[in-house]
Protein backbone atom coordinates (compact mmCIF):
# COMPACT_ATOMS: atom_id res chain seq x y z
CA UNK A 1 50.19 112.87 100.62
CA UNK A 2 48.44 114.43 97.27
CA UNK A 3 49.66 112.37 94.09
CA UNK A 4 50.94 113.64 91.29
CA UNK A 5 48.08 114.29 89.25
CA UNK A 6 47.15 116.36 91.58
CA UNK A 7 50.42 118.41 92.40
CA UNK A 8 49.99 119.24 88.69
CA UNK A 9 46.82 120.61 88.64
CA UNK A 10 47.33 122.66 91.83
CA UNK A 11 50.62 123.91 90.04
CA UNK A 12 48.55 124.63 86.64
CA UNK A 13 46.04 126.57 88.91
CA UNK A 14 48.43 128.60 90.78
CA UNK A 15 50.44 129.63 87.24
CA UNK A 16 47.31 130.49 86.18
CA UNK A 17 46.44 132.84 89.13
CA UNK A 18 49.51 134.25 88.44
CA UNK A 19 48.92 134.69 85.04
CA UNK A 20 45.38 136.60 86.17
CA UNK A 21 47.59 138.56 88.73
CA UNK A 22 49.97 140.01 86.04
CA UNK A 23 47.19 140.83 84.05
CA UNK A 24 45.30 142.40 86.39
CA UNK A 25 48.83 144.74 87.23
CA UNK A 26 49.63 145.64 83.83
CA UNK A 27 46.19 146.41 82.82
CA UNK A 28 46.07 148.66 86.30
CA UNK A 29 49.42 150.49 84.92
CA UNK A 30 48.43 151.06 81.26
CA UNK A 31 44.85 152.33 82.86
CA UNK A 32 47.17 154.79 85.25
CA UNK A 33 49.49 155.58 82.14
CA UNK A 34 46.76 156.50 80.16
CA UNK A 35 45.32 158.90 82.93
CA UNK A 36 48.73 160.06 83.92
CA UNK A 37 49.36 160.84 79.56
CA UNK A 38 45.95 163.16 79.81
CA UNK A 39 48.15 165.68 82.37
CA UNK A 40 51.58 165.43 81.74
CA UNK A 41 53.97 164.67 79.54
CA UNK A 42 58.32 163.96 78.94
CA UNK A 43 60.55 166.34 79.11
CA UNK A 44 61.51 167.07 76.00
CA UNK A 45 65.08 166.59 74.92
CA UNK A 46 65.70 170.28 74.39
CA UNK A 47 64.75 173.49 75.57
CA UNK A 48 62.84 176.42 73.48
CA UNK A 49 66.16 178.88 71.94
CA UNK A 50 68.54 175.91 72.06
CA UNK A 51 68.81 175.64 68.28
CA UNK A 52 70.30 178.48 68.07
CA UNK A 53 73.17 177.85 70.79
CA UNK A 54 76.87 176.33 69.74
CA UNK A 55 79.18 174.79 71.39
CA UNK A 56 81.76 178.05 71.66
CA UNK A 57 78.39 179.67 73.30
CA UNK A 58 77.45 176.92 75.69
CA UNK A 59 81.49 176.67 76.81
CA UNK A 60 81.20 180.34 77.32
CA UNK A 61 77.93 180.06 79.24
CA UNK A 62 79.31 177.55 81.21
CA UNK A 63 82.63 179.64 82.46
CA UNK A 64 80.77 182.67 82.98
CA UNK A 65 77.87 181.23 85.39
CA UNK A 66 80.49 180.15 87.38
CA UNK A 67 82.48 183.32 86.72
CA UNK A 68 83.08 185.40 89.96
CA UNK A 69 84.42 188.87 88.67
CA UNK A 70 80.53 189.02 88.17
CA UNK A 71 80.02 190.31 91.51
CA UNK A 72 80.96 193.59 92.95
CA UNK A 73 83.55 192.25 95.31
CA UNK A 74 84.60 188.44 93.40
CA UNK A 75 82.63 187.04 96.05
CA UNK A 76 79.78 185.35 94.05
CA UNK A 77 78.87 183.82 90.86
CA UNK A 78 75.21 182.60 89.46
CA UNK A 79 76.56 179.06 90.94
CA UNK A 80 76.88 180.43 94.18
CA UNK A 81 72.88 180.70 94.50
CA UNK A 82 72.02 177.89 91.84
CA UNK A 83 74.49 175.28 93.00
CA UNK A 84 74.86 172.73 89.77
CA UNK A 85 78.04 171.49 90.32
CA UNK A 86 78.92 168.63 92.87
CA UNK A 87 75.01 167.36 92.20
CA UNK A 88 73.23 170.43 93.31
CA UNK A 89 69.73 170.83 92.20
CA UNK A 90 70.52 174.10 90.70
CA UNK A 91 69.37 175.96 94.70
CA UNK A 92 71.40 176.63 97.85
CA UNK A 93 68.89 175.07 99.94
CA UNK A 94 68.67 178.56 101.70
CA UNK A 95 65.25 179.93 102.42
CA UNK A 96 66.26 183.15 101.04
CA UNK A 97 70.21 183.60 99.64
CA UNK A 98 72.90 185.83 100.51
CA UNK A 99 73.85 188.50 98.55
CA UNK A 100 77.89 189.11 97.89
CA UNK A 101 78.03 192.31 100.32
CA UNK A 102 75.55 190.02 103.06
CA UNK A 103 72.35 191.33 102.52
CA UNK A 104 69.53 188.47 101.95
CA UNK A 105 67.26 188.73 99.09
CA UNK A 106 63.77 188.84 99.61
CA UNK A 107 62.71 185.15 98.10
CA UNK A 108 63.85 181.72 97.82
CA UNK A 109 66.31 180.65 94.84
CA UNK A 110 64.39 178.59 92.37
CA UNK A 111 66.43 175.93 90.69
CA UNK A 112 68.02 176.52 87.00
CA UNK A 113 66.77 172.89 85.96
CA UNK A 114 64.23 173.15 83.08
CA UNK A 115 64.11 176.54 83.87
CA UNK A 116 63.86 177.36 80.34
CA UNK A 117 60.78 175.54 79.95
CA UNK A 118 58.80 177.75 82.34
CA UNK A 119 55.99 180.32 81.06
CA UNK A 120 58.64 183.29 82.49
CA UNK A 121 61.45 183.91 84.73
CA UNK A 122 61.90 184.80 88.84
CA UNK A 123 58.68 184.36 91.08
CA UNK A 124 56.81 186.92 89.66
CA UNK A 125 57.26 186.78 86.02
CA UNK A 126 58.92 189.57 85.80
CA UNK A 127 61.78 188.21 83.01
CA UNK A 128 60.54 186.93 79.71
CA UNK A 129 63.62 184.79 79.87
CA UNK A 130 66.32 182.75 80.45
CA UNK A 131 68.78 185.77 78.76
CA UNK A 132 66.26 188.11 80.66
CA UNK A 133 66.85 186.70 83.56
CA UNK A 134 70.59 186.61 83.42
CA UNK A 135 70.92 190.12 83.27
CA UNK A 136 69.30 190.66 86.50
CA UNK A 137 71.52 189.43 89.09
CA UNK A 138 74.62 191.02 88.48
CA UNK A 139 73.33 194.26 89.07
CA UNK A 140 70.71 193.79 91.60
CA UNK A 141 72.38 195.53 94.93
CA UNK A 142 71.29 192.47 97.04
CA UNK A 143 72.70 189.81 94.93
CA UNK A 144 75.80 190.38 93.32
CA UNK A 145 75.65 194.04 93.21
CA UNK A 146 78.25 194.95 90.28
CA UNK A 147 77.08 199.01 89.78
CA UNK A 148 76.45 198.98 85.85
CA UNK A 149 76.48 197.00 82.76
CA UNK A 150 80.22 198.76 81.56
CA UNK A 151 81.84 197.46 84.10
CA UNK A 152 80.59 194.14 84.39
CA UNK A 153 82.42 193.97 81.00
CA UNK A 154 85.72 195.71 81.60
CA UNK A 155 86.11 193.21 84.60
CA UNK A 156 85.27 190.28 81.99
CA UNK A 157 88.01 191.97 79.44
CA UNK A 158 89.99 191.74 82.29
CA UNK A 159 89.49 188.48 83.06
CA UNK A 160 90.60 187.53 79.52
CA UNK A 161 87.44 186.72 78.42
CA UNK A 162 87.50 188.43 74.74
CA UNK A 163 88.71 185.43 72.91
CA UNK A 164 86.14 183.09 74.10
CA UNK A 165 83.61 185.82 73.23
CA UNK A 166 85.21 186.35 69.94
CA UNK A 167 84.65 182.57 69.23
CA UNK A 168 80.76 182.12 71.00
CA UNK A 169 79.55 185.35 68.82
CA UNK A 170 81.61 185.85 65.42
CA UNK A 171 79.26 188.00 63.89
CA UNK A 172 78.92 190.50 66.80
CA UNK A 173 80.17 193.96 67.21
CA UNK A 174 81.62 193.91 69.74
CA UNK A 175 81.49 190.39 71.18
CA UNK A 176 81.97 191.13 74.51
CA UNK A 177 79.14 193.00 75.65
CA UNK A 178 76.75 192.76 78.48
CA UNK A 179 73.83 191.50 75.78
CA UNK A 180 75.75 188.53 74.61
CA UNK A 181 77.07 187.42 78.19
CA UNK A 182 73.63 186.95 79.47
CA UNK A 183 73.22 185.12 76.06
CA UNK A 184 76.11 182.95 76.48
CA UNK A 185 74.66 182.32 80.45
CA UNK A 186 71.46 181.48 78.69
CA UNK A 187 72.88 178.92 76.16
CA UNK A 188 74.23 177.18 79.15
CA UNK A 189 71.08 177.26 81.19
CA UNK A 190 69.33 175.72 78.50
CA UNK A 191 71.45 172.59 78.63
CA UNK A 192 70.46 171.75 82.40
CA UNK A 193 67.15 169.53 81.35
CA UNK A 194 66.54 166.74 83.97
CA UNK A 195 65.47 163.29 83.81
CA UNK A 196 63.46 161.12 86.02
CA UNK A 197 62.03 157.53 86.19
CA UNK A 198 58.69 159.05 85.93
CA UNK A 199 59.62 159.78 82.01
CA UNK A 200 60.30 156.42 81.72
CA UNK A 201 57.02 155.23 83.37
CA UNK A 202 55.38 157.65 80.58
CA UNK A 203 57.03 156.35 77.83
CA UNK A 204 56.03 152.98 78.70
CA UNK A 205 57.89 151.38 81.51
CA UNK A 206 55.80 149.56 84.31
CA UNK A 207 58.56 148.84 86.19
CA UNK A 208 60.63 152.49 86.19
CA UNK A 209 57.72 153.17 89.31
CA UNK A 210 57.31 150.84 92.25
CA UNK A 211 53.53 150.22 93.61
CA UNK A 212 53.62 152.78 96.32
CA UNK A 213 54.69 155.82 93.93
CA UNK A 214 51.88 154.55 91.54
CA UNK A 215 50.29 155.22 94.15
CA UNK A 216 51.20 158.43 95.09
CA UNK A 217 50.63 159.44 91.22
CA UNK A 218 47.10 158.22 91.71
CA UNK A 219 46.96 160.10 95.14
CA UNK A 220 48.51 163.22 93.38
CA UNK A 221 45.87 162.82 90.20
CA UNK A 222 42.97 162.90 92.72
CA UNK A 223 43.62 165.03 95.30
CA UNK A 224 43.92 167.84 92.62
CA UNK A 225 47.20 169.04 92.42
CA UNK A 226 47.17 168.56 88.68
CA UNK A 227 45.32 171.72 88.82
CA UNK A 228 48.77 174.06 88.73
CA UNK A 229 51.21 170.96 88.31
CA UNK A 230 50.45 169.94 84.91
CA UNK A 231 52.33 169.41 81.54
CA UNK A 232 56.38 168.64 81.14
CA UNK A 233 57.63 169.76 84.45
CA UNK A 234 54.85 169.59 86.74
CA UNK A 235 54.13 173.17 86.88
CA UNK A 236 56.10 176.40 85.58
CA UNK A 237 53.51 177.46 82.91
CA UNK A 238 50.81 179.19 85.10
CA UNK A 239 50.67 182.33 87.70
CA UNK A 240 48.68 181.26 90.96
CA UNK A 241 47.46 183.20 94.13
CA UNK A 242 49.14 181.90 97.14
CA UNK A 243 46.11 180.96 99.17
CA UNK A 244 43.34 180.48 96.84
CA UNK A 245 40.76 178.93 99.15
CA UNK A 246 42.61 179.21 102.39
CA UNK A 247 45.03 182.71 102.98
CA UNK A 248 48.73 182.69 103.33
CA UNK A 249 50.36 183.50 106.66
CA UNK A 250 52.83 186.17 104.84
CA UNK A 251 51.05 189.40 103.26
CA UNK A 252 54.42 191.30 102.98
CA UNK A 253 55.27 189.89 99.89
CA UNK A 254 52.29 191.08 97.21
CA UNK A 255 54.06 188.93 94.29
CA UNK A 256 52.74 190.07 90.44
CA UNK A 257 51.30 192.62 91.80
CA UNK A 258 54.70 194.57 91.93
CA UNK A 259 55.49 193.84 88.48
CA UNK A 260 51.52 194.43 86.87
CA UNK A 261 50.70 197.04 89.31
CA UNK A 262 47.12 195.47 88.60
CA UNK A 263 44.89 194.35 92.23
CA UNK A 264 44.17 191.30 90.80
CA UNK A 265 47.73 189.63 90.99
CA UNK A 266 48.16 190.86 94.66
CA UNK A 267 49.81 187.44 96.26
CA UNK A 268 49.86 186.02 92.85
CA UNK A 269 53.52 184.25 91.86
CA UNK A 270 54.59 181.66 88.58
CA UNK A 271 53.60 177.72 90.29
CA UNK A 272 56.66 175.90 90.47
CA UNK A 273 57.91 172.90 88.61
CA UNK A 274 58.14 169.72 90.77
CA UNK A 275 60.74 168.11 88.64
CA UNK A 276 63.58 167.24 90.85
CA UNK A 277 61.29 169.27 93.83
CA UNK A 278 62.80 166.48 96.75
CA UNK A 279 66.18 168.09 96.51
CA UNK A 280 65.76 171.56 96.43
CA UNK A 281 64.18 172.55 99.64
CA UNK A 282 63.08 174.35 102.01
CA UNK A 283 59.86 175.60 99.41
CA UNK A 284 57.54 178.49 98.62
CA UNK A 285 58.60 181.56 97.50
CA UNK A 286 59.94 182.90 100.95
CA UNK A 287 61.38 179.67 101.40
CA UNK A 288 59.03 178.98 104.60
CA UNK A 289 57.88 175.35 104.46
CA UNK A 290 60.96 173.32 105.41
CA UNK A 291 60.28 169.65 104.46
CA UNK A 292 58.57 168.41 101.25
CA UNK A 293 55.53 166.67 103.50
CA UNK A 294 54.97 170.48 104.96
CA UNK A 295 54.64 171.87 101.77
CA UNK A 296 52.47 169.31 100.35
CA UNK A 297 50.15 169.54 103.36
CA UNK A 298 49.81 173.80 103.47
CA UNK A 299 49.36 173.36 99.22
CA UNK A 300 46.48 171.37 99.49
CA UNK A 301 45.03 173.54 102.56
CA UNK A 302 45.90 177.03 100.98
CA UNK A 303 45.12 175.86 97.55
CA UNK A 304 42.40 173.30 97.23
CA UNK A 305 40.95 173.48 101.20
CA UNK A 306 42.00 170.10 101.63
CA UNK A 307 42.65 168.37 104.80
CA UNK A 308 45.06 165.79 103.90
CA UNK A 309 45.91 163.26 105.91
CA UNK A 310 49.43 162.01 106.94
CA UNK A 311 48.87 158.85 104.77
CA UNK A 312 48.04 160.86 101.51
CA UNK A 313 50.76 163.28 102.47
CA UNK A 314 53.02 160.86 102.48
CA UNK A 315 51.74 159.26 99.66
CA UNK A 316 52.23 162.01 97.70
CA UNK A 317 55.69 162.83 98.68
CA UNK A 318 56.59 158.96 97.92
CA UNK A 319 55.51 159.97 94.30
CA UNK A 320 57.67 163.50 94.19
CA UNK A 321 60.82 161.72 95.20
CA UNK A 322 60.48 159.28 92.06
CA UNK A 323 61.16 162.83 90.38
CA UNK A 324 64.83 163.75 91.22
CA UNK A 325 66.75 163.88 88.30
CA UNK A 326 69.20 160.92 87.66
CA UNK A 327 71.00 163.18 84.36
CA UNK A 328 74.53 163.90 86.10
CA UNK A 329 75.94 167.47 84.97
CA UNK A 330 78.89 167.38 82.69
CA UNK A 331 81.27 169.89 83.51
CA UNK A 332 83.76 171.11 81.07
CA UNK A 333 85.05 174.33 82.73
CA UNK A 334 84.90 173.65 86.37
CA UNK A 335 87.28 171.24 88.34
């Protein structure tokens, strides 16, 4: 049996193993911080336009992207498509959505979280945005259809909506108007900012990521994706060609090239943000790639010509899922 002496030492050795262990761990996450710090950053606690919102405004926003007199036949609202309530990721999880008389729109639903962060508006830039954007909807005849901008507000006057207008927009003649309802939509959009535990590994904490999504950050870092998905949200500030190195399967959508008119932005559409990406599936702007591991896989193919394994697939994809939002939606107007 060992004596005590030297049950002491062997316990003073092994504490200071340990000791060397931690170290080693925290040194490893302050070295992946650092790298991590060069590409991306938090999200910041507001979005661009936000100092100019109000309460009355946001309350208004609120009721009216909920509000289904919007749509030609009450059927639909901008909730209907970009689901926030009940802890929806902002989609439908639809590849493409319905519009309110049944007709499906061409492309996938891209959440309305952080939205407002993003270089422009819809897949092909073609709202400056978020009040840009607002206005396009309602009287697209595939989505909700209503046939001009007049009556879109004589069914909100009839919906008793001038008071609350009155109060969001004092100064305006008149406050009800088509203008200052996409606005008021806007206002509210710009108060749908996630969080994730990946902010709080940025801002410091080793512990708000486990060792296999440090991991997958490092897999993520070096297999190149930082590329597109870069900054705050992990994309949303760039245009991309779908099929860079390797060419898409579908050439019936031409993307910016519709809006530009110019050759070089044939299959070219904004990169999305990956903040909050593992609930809002199926992915890609036709909404073909089903799973999260799919779409990681064609990305790196179509994108970077990268084989990647099912290990560094998965890796990845272990890393994405540390990025769904943990911020619960307060509702004021919906029940």
């Amino acid at each position: 049996m060992l004596n005590n002496s030297v049950k002491n030492t062997l316990a003073v050795v092994g504490l200071c193993l340990g000791g060397l262990a931690t170290s080693a761990t925290a040194n490893a996450d302050a070295a992946l911080r650092a790298q991590a710090q060069a590409f991306f950053k938090p999200l910041p606690a507001a979005m661009p336009g936000s100092e100019n919102d109000t309460p009355e405004r946001i309350a208004l926003g609120e009721q009216l992207y909920f509000e289904t007199a919007l749509s030609t036949n009450g059927s639909q609202s901008c909730n209907s498509c970009h689901q926030v309530d009940n802890n929806g990721a902002g989609v439908d999880n639809e590849p493409t959505s319905p519009g309110a008389l049944g007709e499906r729109g061409g492309r996938n639903s891209p959440t309305s979280f952080n939205a407002g962060f993003h270089i422009a508006q819809f897949w092909d830039g073609r709202a400056a945005d978020l009040k840009a954007q607002a206005k396009g909807p309602i009287l697209n005849p595939v989505e909700m259809a209503m046939p001009d901008e007049a009556t879109a507000e004589q069914r909100l006057r009839d919906a008793g909506y001038a008071t609350a207008f009155a109060k969001a927009f004092p100064n305006a003649e008149p406050a009800l108007s088509y203008d200052n309802m996409a606005e008021a939509i806007a206002a509210f959009e710009r108060t749908l900012i996630t969080r994730d535990r990946f902010d709080e590994f940025l801002a410091g904490d080793d512990q708000a990521l486990n060792a296999a999504e440090k991991q997958g950050l490092k897999t993520f870092i070096s297999t190149g994706c930082i590329a597109c998905h870069s900054g705050a949200t992990l994309g949303g500030t760039m245009y991309q060609k779908m099929g860079v190195v390797n060419a898409y399967a579908n050439t019936s959508d031409i993307g910016r090239q519709e809006v530009t008119g110019k050759a070089s932005d044939r299959f070219v559409f904004k990169v999305p943000a990956l903040r909050d990406i593992s609930r809002t599936a199926p992915y890609f702007h036709d909404g073909a790639a089903k799973t999260l591991d799919e779409a990681v896989k064609q990305m790196a193919w179509l994108q970077l010509g990268r084989s990647l394994s099912d290990a560094d697939t998965a890796s990845i994809v272990t890393f994405l899922n540390a990025l769904e939002n943990t911020r619960p939606v307060t509702l004021s107007s919906v029940k």
